[in-house]
C-alpha atoms as a PDB file:
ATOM      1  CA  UNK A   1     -34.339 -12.192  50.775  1.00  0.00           C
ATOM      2  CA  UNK A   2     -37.332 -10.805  48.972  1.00  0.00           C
ATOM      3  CA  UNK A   3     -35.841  -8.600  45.441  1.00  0.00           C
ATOM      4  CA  UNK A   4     -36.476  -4.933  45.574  1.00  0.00           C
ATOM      5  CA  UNK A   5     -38.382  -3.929  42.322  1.00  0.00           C
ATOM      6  CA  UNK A   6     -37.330  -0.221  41.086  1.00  0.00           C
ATOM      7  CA  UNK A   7     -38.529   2.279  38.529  1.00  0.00           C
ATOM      8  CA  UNK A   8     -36.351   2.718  35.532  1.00  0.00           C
ATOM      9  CA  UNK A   9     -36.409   6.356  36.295  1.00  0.00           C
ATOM     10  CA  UNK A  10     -34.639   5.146  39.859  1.00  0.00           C
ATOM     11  CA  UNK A  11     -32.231   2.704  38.783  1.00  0.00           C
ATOM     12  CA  UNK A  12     -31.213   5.854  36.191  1.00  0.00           C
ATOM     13  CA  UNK A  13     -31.222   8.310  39.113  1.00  0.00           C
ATOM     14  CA  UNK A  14     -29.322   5.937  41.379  1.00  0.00           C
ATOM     15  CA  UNK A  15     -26.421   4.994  38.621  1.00  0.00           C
ATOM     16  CA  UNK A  16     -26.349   8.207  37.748  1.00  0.00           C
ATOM     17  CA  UNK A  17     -25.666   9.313  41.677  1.00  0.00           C
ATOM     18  CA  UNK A  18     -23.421   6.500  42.549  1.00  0.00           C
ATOM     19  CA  UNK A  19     -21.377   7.612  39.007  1.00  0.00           C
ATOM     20  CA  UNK A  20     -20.642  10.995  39.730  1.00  0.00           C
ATOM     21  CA  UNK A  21     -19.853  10.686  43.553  1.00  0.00           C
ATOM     22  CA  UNK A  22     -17.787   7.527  43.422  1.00  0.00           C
ATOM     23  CA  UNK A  23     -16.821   6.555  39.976  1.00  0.00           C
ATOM     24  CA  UNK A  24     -16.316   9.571  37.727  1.00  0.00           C
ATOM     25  CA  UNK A  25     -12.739  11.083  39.272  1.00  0.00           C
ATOM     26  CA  UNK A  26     -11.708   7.294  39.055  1.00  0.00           C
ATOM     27  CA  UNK A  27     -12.163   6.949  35.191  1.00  0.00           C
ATOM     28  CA  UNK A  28     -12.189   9.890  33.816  1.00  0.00           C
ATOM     29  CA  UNK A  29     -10.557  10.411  31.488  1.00  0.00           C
ATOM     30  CA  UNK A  30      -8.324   7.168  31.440  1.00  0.00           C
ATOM     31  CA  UNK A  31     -10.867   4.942  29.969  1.00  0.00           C
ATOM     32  CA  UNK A  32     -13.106   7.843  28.356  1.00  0.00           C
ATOM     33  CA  UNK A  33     -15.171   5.528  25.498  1.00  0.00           C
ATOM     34  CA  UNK A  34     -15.060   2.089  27.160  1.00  0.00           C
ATOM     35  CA  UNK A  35     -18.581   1.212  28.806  1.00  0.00           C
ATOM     36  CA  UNK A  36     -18.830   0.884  32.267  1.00  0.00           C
ATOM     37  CA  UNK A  37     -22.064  -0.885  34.408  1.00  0.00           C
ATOM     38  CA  UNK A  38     -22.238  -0.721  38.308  1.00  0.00           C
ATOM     39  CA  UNK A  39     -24.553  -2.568  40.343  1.00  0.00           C
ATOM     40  CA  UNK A  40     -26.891   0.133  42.143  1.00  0.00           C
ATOM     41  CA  UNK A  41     -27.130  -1.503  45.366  1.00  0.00           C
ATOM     42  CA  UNK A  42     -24.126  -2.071  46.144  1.00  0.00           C
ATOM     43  CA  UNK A  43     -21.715   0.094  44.006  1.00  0.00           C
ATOM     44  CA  UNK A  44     -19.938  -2.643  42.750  1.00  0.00           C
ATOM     45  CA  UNK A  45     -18.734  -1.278  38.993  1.00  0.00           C
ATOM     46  CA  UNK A  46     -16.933  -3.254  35.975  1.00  0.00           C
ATOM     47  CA  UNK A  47     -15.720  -1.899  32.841  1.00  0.00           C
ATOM     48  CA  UNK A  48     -15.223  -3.277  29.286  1.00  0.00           C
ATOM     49  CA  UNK A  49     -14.973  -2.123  25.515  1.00  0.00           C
ATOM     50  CA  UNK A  50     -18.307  -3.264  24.574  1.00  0.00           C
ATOM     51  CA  UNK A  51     -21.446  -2.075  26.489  1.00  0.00           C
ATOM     52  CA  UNK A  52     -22.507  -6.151  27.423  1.00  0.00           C
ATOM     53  CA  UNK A  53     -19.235  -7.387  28.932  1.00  0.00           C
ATOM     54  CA  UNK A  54     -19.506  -5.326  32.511  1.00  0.00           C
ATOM     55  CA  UNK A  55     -22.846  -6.172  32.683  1.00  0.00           C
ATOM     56  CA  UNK A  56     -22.255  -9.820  32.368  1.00  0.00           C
ATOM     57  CA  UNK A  57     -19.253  -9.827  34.660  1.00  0.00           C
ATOM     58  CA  UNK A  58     -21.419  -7.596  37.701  1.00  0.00           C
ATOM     59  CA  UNK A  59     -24.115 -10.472  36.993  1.00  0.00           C
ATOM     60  CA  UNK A  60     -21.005 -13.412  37.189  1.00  0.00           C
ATOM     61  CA  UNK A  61     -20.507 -11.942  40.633  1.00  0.00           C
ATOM     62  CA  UNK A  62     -24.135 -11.128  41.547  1.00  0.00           C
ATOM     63  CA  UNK A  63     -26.993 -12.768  40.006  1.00  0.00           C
ATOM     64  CA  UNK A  64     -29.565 -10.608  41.123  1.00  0.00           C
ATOM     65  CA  UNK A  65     -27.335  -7.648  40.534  1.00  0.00           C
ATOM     66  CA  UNK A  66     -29.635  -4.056  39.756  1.00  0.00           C
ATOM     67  CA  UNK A  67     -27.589  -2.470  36.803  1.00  0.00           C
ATOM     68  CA  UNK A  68     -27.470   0.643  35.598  1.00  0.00           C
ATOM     69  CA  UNK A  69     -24.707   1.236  32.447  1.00  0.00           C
ATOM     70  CA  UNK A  70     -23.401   4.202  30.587  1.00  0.00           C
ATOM     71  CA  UNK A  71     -20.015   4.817  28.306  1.00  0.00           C
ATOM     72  CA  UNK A  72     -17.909   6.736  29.928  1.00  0.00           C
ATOM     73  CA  UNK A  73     -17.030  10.690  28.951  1.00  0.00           C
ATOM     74  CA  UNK A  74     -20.394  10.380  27.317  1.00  0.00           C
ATOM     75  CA  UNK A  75     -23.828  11.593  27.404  1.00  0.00           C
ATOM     76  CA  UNK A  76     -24.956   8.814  25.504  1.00  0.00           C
ATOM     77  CA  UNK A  77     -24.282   5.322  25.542  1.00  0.00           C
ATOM     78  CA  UNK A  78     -24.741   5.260  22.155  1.00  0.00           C
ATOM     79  CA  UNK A  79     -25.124   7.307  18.694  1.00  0.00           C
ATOM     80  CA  UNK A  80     -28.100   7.361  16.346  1.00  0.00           C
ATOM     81  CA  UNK A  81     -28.589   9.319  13.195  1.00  0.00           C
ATOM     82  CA  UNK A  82     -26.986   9.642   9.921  1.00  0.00           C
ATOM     83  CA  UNK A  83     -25.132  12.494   8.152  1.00  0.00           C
ATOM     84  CA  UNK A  84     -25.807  13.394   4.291  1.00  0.00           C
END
């Protein structure tokens, strides 16, 4: 089966969709902080404490798996800055 290339901008838009309408109520806010990855095409999600484990374990299942990750009850999978 020939691999379907997306956009960044899609695989974000897709994650984002398949987040909120099937994930979200599911998680929230039970695992708020842990990192979660799901597999765009087919929904499949995992979830782990650090943001490379679900990824790894979506790919375990499905090599060619189309991933889109975020930490959950966050905006931001991660911080950057610094405070004085």
């Amino acid at each position: 089966m020939k691999r379907v290339h997306y956009k960044s901008e899609d695989v974000v838009a897709r994650g984002k969709e398949i987040y909120k309408q099937q994930i979200q109520d599911k998680v929230e806010p039970v695992h708020n902080g842990k990192f979660l990855s799901v597999d765009i095409e087919t929904g499949d999600y995992e979830i782990g404490t650090d943001d490379l484990s679900p990824s790894m374990q979506l790919l375990a299942k499905r090599p060619d798996a189309v991933i889109y990750s975020l930490r959950i009850g966050f905006r931001a999978a991660h911080r950057m800055g610094f405070q004085y």
